[in-house]
C-alpha atoms as a PDB file:
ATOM      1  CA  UNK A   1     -96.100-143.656  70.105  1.00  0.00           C
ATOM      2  CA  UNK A   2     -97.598-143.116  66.889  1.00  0.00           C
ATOM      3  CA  UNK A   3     -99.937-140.659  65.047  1.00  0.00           C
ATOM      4  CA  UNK A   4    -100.625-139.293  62.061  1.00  0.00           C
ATOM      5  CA  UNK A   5    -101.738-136.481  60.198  1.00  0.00           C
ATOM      6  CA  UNK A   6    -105.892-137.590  60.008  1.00  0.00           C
ATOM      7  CA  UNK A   7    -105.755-136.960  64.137  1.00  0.00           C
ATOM      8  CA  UNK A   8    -105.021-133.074  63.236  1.00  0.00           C
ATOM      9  CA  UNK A   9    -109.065-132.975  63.188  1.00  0.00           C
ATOM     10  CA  UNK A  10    -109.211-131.677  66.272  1.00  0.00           C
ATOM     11  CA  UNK A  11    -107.536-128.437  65.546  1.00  0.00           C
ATOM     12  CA  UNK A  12    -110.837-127.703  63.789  1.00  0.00           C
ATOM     13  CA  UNK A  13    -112.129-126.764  67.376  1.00  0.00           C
ATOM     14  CA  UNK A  14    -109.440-123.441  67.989  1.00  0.00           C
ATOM     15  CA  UNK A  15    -109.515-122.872  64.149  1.00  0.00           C
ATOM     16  CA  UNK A  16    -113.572-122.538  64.329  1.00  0.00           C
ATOM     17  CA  UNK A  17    -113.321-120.230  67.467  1.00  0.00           C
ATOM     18  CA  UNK A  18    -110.733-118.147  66.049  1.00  0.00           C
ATOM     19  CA  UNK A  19    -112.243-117.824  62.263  1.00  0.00           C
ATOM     20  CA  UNK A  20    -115.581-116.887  64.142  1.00  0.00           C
ATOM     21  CA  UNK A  21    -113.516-114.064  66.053  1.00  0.00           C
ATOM     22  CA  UNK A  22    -112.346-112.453  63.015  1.00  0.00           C
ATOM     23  CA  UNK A  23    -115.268-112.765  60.684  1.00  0.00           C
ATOM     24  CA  UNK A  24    -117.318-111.200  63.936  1.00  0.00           C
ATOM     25  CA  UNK A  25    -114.466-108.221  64.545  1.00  0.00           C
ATOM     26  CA  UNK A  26    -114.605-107.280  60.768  1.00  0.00           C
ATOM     27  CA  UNK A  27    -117.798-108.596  58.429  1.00  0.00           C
ATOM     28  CA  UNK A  28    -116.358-107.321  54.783  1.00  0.00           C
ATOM     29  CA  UNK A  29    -112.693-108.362  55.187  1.00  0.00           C
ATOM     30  CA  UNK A  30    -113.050-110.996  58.419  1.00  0.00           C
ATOM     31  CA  UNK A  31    -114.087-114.026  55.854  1.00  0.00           C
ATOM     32  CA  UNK A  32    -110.669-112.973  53.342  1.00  0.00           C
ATOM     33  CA  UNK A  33    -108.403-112.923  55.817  1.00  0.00           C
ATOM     34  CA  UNK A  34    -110.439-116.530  57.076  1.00  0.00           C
ATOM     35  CA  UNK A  35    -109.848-117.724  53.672  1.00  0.00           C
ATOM     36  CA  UNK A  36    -106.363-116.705  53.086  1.00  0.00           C
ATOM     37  CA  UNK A  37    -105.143-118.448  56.203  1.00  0.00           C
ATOM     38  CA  UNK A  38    -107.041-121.295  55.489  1.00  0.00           C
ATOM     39  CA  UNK A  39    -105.521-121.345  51.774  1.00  0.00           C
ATOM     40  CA  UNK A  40    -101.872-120.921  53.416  1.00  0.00           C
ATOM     41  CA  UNK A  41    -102.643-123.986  55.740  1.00  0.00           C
ATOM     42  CA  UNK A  42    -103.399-125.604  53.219  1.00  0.00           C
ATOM     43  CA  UNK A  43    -100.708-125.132  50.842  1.00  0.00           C
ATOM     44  CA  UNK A  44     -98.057-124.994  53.622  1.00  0.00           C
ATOM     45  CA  UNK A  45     -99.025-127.996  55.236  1.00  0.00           C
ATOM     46  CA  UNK A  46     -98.965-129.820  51.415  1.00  0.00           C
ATOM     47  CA  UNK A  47     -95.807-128.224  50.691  1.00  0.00           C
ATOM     48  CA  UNK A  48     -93.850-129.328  54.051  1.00  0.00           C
ATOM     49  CA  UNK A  49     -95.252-132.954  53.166  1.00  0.00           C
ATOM     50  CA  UNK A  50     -94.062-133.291  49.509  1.00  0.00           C
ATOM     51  CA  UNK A  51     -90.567-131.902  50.440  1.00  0.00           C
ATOM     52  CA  UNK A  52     -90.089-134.351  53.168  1.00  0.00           C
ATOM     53  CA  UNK A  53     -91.624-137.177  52.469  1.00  0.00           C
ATOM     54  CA  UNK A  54     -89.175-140.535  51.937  1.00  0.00           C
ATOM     55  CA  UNK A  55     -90.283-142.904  49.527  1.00  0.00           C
ATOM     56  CA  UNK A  56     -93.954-144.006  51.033  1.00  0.00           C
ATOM     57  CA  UNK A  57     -93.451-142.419  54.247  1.00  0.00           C
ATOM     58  CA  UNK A  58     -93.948-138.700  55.837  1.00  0.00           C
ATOM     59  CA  UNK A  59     -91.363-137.217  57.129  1.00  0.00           C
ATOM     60  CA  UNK A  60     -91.957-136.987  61.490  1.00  0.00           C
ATOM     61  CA  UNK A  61     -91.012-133.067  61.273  1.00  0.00           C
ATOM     62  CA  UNK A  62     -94.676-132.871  59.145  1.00  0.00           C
ATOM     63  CA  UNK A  63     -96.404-133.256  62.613  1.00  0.00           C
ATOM     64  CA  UNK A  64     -95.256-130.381  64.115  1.00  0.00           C
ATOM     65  CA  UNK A  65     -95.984-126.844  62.945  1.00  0.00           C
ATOM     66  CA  UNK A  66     -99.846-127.302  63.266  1.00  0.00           C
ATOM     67  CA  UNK A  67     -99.554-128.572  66.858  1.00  0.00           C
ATOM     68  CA  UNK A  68     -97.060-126.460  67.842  1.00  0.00           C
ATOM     69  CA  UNK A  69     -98.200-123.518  66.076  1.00  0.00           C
ATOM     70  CA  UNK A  70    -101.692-123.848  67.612  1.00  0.00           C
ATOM     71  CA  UNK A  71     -99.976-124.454  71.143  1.00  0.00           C
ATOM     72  CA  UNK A  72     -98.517-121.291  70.874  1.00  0.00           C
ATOM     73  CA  UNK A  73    -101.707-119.310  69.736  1.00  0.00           C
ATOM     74  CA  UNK A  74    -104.276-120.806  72.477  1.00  0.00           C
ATOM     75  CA  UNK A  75    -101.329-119.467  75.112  1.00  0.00           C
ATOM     76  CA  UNK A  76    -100.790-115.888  73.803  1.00  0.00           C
ATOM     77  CA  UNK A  77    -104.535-116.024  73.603  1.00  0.00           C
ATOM     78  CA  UNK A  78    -105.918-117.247  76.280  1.00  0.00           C
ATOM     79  CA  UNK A  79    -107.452-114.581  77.716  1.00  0.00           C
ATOM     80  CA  UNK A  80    -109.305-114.182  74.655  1.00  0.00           C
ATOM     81  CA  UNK A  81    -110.735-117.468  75.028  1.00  0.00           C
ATOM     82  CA  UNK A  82    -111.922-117.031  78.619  1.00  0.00           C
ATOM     83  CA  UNK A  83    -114.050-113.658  77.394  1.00  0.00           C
ATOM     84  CA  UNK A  84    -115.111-114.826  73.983  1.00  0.00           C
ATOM     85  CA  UNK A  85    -115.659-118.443  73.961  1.00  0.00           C
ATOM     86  CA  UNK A  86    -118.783-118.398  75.697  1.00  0.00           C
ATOM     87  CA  UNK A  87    -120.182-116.025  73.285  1.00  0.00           C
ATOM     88  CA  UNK A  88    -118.896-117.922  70.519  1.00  0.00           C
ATOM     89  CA  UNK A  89    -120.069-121.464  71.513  1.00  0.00           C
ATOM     90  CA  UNK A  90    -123.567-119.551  72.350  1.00  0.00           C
ATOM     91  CA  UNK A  91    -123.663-118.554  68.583  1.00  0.00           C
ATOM     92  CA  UNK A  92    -122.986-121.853  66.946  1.00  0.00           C
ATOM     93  CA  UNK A  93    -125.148-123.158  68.999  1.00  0.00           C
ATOM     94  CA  UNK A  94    -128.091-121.237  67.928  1.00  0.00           C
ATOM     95  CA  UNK A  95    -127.047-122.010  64.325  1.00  0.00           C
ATOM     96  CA  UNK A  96    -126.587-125.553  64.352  1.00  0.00           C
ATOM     97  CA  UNK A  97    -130.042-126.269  66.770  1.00  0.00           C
ATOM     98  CA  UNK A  98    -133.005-127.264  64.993  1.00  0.00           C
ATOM     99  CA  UNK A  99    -136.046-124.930  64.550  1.00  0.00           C
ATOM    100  CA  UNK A 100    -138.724-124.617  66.979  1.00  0.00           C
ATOM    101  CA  UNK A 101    -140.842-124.200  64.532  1.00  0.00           C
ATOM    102  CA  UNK A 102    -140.129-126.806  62.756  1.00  0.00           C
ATOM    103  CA  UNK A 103    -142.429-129.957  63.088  1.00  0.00           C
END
């Protein structure tokens, strides 16, 4: 079995949810503490790579904090999800649906 970093799109889905939940619980410090985690994502997930990676290839231990990491937030969350994701997928759906006024 194979897979690769590019697949790790789908943790967009919990990431949305959850960067929705805090920039809802707190509006003035709910999109810093959004942006910091994405910024140490970011650099984590870089950093992990360039330290393991052998000659053209990444290292296998690169595919696991995300998945793992996110594993272990959906479980000690999960009763967060059941009350909130309705709400949640409600609201982005408003946003992303086209105007009815439009046309």
């Amino acid at each position: 079995m194979r897979t690769a970093t590019p697949h790790f799109v789908v943790f967009i889905i919990p990431l949305v949810f959850y960067f929705k939940v805090l920039t809802g619980a707190d509006r003035r410090r709910g999109p810093w503490v959004v942006l910091l985690i994405e910024a140490a994502l970011f650099v984590g997930m870089w950093a992990l790579f360039l330290t393991t990676v052998q000659e053209r290839f990444e290292h296998p231990i690169v595919y696991l904090p995300l998945p793992f990491g996110m594993l272990l937030l959906l479980l000690a969350t999960r009763k967060l999800w059941r009350e909130r994701a309705p709400q949640v997928v409600g609201q982005l759906a408003r946003v992303s649906a086209p105007s009815e006024r439009a046309g």
